[in-house]
C-alpha atoms as a PDB file:
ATOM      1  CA  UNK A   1     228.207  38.575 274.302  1.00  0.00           C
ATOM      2  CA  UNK A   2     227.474  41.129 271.634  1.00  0.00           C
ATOM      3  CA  UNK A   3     227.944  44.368 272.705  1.00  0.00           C
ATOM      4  CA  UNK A   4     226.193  47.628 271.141  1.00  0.00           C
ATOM      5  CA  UNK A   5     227.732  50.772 271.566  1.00  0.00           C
ATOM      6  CA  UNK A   6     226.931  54.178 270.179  1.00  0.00           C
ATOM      7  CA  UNK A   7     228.915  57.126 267.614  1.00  0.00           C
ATOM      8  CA  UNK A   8     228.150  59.874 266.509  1.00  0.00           C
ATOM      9  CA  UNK A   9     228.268  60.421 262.150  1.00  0.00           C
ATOM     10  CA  UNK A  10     230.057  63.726 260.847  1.00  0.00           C
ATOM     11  CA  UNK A  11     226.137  65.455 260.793  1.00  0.00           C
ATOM     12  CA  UNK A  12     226.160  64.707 264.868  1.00  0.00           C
ATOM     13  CA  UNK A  13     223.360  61.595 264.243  1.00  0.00           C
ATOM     14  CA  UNK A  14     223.894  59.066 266.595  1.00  0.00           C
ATOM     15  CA  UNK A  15     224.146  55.250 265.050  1.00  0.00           C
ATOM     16  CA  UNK A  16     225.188  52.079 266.863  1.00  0.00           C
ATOM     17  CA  UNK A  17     227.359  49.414 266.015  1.00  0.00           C
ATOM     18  CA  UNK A  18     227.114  45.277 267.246  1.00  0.00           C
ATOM     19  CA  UNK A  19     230.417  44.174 268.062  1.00  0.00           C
ATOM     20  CA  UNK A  20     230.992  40.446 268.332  1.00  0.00           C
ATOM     21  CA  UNK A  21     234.188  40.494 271.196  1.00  0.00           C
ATOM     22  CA  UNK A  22     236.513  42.949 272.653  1.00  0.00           C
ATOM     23  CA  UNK A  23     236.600  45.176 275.987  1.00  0.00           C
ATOM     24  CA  UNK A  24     237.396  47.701 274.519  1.00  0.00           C
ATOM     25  CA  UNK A  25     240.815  48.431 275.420  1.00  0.00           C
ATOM     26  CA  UNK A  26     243.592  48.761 273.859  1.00  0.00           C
ATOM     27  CA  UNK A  27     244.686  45.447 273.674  1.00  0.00           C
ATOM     28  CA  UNK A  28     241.412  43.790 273.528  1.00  0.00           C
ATOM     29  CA  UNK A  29     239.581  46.467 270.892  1.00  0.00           C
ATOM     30  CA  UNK A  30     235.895  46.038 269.813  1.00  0.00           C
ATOM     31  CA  UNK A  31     235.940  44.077 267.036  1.00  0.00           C
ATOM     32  CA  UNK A  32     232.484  44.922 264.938  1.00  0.00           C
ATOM     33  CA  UNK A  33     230.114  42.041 264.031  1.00  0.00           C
ATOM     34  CA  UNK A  34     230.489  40.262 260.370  1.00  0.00           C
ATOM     35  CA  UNK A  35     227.239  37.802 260.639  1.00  0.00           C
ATOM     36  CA  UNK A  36     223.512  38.222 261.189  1.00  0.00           C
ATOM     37  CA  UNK A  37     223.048  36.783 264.559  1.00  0.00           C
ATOM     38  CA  UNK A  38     220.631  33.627 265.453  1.00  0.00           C
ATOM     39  CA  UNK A  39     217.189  34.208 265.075  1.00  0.00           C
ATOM     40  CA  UNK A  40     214.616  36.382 262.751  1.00  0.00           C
ATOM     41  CA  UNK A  41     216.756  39.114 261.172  1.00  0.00           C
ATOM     42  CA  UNK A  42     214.732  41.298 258.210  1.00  0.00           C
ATOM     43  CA  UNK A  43     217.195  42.004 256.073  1.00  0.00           C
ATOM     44  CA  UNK A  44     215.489  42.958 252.767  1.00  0.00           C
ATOM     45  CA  UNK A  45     215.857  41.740 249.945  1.00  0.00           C
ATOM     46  CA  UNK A  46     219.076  39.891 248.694  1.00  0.00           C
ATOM     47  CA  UNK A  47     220.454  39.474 245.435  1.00  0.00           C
ATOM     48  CA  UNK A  48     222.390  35.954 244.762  1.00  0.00           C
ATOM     49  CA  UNK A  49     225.197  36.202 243.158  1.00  0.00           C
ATOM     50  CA  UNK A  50     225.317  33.245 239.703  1.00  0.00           C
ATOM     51  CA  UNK A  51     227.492  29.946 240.626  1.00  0.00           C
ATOM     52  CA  UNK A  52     226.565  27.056 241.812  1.00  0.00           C
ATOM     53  CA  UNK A  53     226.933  26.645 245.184  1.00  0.00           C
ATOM     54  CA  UNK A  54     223.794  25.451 247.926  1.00  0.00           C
ATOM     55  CA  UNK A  55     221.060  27.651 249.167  1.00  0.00           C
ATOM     56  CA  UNK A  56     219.885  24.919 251.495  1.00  0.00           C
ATOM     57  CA  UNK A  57     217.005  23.635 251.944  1.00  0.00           C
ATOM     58  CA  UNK A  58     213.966  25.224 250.497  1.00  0.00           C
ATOM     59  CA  UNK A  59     210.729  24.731 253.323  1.00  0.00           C
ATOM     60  CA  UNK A  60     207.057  24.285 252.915  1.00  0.00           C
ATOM     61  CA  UNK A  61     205.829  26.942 251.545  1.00  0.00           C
ATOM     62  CA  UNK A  62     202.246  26.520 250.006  1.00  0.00           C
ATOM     63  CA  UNK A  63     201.161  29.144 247.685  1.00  0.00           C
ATOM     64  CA  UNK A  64     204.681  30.654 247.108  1.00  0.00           C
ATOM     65  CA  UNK A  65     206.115  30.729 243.003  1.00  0.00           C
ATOM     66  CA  UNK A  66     209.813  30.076 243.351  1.00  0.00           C
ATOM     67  CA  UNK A  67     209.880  30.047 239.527  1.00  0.00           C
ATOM     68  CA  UNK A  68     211.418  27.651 236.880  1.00  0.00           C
ATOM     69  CA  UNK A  69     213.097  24.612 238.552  1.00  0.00           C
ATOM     70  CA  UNK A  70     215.070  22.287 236.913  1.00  0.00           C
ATOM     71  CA  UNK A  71     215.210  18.883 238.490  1.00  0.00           C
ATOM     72  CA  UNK A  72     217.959  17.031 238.573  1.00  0.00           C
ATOM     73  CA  UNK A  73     216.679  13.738 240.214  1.00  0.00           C
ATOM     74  CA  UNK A  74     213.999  12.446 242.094  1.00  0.00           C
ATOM     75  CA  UNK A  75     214.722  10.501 245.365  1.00  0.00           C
ATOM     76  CA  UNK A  76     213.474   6.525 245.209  1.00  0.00           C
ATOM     77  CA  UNK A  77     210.187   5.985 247.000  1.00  0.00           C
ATOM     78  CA  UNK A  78     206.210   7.846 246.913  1.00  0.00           C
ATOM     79  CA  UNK A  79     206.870  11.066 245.958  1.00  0.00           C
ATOM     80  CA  UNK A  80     203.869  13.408 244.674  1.00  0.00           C
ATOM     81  CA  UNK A  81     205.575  16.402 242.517  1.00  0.00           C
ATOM     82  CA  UNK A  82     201.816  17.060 240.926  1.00  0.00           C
ATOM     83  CA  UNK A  83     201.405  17.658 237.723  1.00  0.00           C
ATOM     84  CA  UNK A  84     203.749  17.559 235.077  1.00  0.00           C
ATOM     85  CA  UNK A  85     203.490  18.397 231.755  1.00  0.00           C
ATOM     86  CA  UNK A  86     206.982  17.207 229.236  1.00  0.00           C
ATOM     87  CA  UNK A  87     207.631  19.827 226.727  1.00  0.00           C
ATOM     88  CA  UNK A  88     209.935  17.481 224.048  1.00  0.00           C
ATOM     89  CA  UNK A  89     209.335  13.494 223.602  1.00  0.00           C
ATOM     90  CA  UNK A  90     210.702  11.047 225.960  1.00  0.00           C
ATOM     91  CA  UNK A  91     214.493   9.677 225.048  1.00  0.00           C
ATOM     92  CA  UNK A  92     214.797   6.473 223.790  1.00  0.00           C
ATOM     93  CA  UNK A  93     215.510   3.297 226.300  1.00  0.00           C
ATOM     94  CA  UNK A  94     214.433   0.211 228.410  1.00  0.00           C
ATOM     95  CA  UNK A  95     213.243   1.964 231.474  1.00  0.00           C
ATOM     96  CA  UNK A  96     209.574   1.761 232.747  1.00  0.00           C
ATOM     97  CA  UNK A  97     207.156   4.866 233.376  1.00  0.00           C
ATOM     98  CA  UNK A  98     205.085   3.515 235.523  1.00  0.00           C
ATOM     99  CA  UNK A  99     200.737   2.288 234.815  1.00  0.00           C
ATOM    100  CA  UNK A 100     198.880   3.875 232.338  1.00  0.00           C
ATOM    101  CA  UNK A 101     195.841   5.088 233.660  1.00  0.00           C
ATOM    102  CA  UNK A 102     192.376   4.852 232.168  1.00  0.00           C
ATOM    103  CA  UNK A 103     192.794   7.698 229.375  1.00  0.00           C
ATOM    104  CA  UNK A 104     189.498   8.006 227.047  1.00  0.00           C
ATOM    105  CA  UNK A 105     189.999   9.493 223.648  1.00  0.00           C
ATOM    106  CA  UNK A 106     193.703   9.628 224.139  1.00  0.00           C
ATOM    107  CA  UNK A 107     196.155   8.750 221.392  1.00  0.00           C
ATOM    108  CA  UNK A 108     199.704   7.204 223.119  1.00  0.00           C
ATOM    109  CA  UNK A 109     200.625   5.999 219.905  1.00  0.00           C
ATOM    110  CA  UNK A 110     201.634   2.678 218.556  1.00  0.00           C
ATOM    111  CA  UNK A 111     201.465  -0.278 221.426  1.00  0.00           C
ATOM    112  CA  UNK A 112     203.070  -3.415 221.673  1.00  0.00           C
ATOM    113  CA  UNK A 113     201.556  -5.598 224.103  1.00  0.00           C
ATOM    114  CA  UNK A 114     203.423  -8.101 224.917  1.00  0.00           C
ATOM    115  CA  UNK A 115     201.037  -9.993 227.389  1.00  0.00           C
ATOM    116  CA  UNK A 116     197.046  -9.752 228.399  1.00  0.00           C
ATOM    117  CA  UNK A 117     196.049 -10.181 231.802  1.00  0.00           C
ATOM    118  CA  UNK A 118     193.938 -13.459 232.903  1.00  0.00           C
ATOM    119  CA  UNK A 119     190.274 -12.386 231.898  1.00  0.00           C
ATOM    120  CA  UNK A 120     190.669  -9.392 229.900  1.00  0.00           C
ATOM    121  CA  UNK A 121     189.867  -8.787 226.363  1.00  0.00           C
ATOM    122  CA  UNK A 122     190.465  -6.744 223.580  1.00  0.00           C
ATOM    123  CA  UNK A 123     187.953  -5.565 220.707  1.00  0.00           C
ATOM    124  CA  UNK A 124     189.695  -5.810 217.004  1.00  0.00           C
ATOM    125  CA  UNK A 125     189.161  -3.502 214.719  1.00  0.00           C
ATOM    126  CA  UNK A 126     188.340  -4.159 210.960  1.00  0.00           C
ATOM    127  CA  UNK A 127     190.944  -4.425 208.905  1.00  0.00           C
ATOM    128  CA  UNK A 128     193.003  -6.794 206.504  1.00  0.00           C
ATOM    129  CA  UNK A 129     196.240  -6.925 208.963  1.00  0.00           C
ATOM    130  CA  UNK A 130     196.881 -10.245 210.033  1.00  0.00           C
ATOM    131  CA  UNK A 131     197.135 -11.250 213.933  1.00  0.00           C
ATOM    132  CA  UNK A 132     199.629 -13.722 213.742  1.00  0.00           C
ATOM    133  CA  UNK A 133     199.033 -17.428 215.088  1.00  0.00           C
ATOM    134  CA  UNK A 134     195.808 -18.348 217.121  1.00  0.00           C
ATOM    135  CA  UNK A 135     196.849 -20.592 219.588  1.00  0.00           C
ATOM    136  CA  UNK A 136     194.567 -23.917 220.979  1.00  0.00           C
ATOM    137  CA  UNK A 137     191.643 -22.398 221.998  1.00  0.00           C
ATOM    138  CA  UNK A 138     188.859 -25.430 223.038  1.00  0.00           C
ATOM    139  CA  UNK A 139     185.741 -24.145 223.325  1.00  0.00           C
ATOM    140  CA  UNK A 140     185.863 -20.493 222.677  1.00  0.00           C
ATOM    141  CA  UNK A 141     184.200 -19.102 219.644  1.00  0.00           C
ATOM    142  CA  UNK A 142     186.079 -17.174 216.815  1.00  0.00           C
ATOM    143  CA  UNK A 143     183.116 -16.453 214.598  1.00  0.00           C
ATOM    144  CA  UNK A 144     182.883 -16.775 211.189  1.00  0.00           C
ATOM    145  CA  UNK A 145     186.029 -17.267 209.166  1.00  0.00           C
ATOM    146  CA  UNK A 146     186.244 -16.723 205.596  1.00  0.00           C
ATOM    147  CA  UNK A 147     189.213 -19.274 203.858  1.00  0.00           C
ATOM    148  CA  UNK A 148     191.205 -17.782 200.868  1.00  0.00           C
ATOM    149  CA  UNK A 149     191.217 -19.710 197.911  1.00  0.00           C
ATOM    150  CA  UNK A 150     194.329 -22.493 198.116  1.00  0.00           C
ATOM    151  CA  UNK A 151     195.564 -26.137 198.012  1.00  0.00           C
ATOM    152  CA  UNK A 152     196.885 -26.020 201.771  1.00  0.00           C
ATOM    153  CA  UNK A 153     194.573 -29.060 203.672  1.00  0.00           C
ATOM    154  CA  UNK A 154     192.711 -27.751 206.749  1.00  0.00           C
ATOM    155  CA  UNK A 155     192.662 -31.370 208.266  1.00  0.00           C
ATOM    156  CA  UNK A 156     190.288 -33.601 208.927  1.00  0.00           C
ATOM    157  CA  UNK A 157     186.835 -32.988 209.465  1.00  0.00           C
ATOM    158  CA  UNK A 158     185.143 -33.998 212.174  1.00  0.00           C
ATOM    159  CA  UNK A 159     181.848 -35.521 212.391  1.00  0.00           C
ATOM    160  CA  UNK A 160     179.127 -32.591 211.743  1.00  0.00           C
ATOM    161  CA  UNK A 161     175.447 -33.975 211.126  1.00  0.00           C
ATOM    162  CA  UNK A 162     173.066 -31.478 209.376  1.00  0.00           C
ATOM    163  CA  UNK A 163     175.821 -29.410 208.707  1.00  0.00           C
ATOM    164  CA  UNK A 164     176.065 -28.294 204.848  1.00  0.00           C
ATOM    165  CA  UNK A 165     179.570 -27.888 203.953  1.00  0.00           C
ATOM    166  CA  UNK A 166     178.868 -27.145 200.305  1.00  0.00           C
ATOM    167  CA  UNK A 167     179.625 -28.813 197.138  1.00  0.00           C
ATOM    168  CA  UNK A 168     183.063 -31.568 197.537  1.00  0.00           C
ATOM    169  CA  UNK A 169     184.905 -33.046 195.097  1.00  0.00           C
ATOM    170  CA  UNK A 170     185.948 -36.306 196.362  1.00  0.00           C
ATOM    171  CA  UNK A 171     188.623 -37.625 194.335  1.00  0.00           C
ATOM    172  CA  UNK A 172     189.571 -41.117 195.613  1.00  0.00           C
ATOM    173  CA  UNK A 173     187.482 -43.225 198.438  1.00  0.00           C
ATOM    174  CA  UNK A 174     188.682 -46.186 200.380  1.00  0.00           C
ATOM    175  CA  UNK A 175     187.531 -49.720 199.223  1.00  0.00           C
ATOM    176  CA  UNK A 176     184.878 -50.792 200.778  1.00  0.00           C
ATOM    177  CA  UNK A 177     185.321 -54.049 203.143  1.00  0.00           C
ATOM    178  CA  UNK A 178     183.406 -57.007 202.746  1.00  0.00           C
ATOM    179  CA  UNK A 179     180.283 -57.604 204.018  1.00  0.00           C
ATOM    180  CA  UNK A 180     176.514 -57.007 204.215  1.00  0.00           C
ATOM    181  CA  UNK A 181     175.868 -53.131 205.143  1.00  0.00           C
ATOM    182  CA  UNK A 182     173.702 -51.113 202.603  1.00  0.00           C
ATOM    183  CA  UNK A 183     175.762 -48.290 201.171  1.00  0.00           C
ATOM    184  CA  UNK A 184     171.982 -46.382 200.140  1.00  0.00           C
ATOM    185  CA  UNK A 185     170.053 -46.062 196.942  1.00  0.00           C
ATOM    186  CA  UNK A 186     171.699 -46.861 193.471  1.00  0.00           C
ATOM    187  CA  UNK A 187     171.422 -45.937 190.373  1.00  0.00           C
ATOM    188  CA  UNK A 188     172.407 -47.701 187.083  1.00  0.00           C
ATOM    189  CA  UNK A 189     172.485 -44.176 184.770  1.00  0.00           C
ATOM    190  CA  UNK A 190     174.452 -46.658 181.904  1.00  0.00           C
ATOM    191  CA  UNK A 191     176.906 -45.334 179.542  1.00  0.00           C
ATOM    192  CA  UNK A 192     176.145 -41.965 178.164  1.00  0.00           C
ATOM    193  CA  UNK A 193     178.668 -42.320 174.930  1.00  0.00           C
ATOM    194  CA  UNK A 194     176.813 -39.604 172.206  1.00  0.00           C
ATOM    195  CA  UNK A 195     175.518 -41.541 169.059  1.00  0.00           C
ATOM    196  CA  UNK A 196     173.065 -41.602 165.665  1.00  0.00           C
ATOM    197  CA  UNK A 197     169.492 -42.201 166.729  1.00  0.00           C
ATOM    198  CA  UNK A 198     168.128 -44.233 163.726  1.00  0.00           C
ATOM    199  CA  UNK A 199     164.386 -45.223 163.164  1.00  0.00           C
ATOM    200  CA  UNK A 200     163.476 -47.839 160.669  1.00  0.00           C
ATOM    201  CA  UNK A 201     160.104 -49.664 159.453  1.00  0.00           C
ATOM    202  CA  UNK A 202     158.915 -52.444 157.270  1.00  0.00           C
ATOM    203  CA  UNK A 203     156.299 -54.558 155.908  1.00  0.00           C
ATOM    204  CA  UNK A 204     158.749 -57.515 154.967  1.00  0.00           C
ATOM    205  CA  UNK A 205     162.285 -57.508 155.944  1.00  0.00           C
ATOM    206  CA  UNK A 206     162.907 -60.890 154.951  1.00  0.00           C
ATOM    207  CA  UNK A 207     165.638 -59.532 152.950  1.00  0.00           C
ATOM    208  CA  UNK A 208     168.645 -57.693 155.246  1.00  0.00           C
ATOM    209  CA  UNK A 209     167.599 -54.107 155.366  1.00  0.00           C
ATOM    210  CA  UNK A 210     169.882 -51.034 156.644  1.00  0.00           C
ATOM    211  CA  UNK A 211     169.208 -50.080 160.421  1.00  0.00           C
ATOM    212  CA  UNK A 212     171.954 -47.928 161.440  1.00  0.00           C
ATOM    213  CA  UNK A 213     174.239 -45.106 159.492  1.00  0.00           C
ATOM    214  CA  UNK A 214     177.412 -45.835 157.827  1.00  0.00           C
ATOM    215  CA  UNK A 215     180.329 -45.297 160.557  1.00  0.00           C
ATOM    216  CA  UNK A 216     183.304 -42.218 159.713  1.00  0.00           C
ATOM    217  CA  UNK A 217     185.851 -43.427 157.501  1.00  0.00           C
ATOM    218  CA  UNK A 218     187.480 -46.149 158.450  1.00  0.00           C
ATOM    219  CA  UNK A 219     186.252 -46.863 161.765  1.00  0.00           C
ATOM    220  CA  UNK A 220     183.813 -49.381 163.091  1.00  0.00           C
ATOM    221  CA  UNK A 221     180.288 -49.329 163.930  1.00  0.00           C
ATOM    222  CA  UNK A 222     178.962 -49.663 167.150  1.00  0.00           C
ATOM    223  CA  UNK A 223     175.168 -50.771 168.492  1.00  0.00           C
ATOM    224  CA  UNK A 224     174.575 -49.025 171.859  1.00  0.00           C
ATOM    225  CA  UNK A 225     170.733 -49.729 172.504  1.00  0.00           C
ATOM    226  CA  UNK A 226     168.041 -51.533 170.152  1.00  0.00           C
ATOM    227  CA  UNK A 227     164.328 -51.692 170.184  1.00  0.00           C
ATOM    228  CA  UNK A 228     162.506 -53.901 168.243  1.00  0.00           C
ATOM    229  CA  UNK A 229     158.546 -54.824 167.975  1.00  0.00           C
ATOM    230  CA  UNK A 230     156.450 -56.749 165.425  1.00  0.00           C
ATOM    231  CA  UNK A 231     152.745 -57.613 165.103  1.00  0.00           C
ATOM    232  CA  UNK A 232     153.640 -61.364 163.428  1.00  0.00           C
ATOM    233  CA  UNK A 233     155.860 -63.789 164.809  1.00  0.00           C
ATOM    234  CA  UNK A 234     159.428 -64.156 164.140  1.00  0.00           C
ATOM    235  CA  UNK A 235     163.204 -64.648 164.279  1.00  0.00           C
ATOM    236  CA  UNK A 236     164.484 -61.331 163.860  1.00  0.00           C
ATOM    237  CA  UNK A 237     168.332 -60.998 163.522  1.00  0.00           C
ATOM    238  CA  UNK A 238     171.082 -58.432 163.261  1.00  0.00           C
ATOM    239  CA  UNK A 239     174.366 -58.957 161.579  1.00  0.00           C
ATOM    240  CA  UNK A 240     176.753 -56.895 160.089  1.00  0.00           C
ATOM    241  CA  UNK A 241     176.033 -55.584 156.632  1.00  0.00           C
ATOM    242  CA  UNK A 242     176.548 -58.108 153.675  1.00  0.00           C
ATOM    243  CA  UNK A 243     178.094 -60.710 155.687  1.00  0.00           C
ATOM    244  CA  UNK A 244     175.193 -63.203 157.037  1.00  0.00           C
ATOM    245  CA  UNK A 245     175.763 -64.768 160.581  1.00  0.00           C
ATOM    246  CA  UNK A 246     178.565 -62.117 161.465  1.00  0.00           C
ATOM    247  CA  UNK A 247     178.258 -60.613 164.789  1.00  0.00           C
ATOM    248  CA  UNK A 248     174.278 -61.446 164.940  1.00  0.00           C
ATOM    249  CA  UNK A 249     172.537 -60.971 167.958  1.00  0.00           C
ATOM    250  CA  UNK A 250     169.364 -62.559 167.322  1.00  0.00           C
ATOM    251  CA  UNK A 251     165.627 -62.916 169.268  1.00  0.00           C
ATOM    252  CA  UNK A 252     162.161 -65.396 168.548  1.00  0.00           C
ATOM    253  CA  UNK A 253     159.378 -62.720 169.052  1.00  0.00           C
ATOM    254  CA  UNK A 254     155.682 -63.140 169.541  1.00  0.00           C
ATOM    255  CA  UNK A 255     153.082 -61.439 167.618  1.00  0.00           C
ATOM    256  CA  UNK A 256     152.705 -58.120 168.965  1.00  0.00           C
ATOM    257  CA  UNK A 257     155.777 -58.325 170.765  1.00  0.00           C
ATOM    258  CA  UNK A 258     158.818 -56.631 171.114  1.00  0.00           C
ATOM    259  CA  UNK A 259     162.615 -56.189 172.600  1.00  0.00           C
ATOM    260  CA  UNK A 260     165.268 -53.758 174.064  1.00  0.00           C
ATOM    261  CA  UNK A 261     168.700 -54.498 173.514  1.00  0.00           C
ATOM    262  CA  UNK A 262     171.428 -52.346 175.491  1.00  0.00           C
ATOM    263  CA  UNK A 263     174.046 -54.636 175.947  1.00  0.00           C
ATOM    264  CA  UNK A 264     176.442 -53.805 178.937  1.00  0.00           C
ATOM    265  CA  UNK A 265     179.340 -54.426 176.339  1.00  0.00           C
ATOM    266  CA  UNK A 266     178.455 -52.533 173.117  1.00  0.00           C
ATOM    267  CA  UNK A 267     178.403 -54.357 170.039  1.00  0.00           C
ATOM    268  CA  UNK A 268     180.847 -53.392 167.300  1.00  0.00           C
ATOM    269  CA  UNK A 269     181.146 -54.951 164.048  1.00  0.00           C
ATOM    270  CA  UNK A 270     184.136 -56.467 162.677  1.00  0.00           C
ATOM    271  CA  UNK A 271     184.747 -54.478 159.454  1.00  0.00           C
ATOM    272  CA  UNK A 272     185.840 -51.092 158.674  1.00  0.00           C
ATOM    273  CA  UNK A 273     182.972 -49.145 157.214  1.00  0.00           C
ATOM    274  CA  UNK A 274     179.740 -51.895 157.479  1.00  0.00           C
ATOM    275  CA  UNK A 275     176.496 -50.519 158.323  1.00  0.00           C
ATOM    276  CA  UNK A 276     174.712 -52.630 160.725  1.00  0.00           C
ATOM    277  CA  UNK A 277     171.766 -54.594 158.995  1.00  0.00           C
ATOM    278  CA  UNK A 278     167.777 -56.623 160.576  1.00  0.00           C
ATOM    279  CA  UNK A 279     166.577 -59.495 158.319  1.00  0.00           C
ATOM    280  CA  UNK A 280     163.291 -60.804 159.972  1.00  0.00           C
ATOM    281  CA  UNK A 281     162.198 -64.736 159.591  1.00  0.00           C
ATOM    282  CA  UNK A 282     158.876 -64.037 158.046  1.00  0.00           C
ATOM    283  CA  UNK A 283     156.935 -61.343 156.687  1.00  0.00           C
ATOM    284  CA  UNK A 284     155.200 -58.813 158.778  1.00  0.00           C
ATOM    285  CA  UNK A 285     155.266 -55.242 160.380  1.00  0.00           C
ATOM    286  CA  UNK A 286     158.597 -55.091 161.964  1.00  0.00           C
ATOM    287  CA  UNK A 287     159.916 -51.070 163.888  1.00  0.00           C
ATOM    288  CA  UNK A 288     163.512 -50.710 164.863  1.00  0.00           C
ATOM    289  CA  UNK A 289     165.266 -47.699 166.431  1.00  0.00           C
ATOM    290  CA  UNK A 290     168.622 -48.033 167.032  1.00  0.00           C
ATOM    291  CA  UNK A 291     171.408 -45.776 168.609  1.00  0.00           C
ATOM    292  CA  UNK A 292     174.963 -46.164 166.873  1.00  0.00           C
ATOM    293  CA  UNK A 293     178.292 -45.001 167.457  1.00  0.00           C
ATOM    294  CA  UNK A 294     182.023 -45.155 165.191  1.00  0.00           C
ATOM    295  CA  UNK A 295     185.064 -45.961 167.075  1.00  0.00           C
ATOM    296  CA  UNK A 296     188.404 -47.378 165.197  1.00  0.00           C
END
């Protein structure tokens, strides 16, 4: 057991030392005490000398600043070390940081989200970047999609009644199979080839008369349409010019009649350069308007 036992200093003060062992004889001396005994010792304050070596274990102690603590690592498992604010950016690698937490207003930087949770979605922002491949989506509604100018097909259209699709250009269509089904309303517009309207009149054209322009220069003339009316009846005939019975197309007409020729084949003459030419039966009125054409 410890022992205490008093001295007196050089200025007659009496002090007391601990001793740990000894009887105090001469060969078991007192042997003074070199550690702070079990239990609450004040000992002021302490300075610690710089190394490295353990302190122990630091205990609960709310409210107390130890100061700047560097931490080495954190033990696996809950652990709630408050909050924590990182002073330079994280280092690159693989390793996980845990959920983000609803942050409003924050900016964490560029994203890549690799997968979206069953039920979730996410509002896109205007722009021009594209979003990659849209996968099968039955049923779900993209809105309204604007398609860049391009010869790539976008497949085949589906039935869409009362749907306008705009104006199509439909450049080959199958043939159509035999049978009796209406295919709608027809219309015969004829051919539209440009020509020389020409109107001619005359009291007697028993003698062939021209109706119709030269042709250019060494091409043919062609009769597109004819219409022809009289107030006497006759035999009126056309023919090419200068040769009589040549390519005639001819017609018996009653008084006050009258014809319209537009042949489904247009007529052309045989010669280079002939005009085509009427000679009527008989005297009388006779009014022909003709539309003709050159070709080679």
């Amino acid at each position: 057991m410890p022992t205490t036992i008093q001295v007196k200093d050089a200025g007659g003060t009496t002090i007391y030392l601990q001793v740990a062992s000894g009887a105090g004889s001469s060969g078991d001396p007192y042997v003074l005490q070199d550690s702070i005994p079990t239990g609450t010792n004040s000992i002021g304050t302490i300075g610690l000398d710089t190394g490295s070596n353990a302190v122990g274990k630091l205990a609960a102690n709310s409210g107390v600043d130890i100061g700047d603590v560097d931490i080495l690592s954190i033990a696996a498992g809950d652990n709630n070390i408050g909050n924590v604010d990182i002073a330079s950016a994280l280092p690159a690698g693989t390793n996980a940081i845990g959920k983000l937490a609803a942050n409003t207003g924050v900016d964490i930087g560029d994203v890549d989200v690799t997968s979206i949770a069953a039920g979730q979605t996410i509002g896109l922002e205007a722009g021009s970047a594209a979003i990659g491949k849209l996968a099968a989506n039955s049923g779900v509604d993209i809105g309204d999609v604007t398609l860049t100018a391009g010869s790539a097909s976008i497949g085949t259209l589906g039935a869409n009644s009362g749907v306008d699709i705009g104006d199509v250009d439909v450049t080959s269509l199958p043939a159509l199979a035999a049978g009796t089904a209406a295919i709608g309303a027809t219309k015969d517009n004829g051919p539209e080839t440009a020509g020389t309207f020409t109107y001619t009149t005359s009291a007697d054209m028993t003698s062939a008369a021209d109706i119709g322009p030269a042709p250019s220069g060494g091409e043919k003339s062609v009769l597109l349409q004819a219409v022809i009316s009289t107030d006497t009846a006759m035999q009126y005939t056309i023919q090419m010019e200068t040769t009589a019975g040549a390519e005639r197309q001819s017609w018996y007409l009653p008084a006050s009649g009258s014809v319209i020729f537009v042949p489904r084949h247009p007529v052309k003459v045989g010669t280079a350069d002939k005009k085509w030419q009427g000679i009527a039966s008989v005297a009388g009125n006779v009014a022909i308007s003709t539309v003709t054409t050159s070709e080679a």
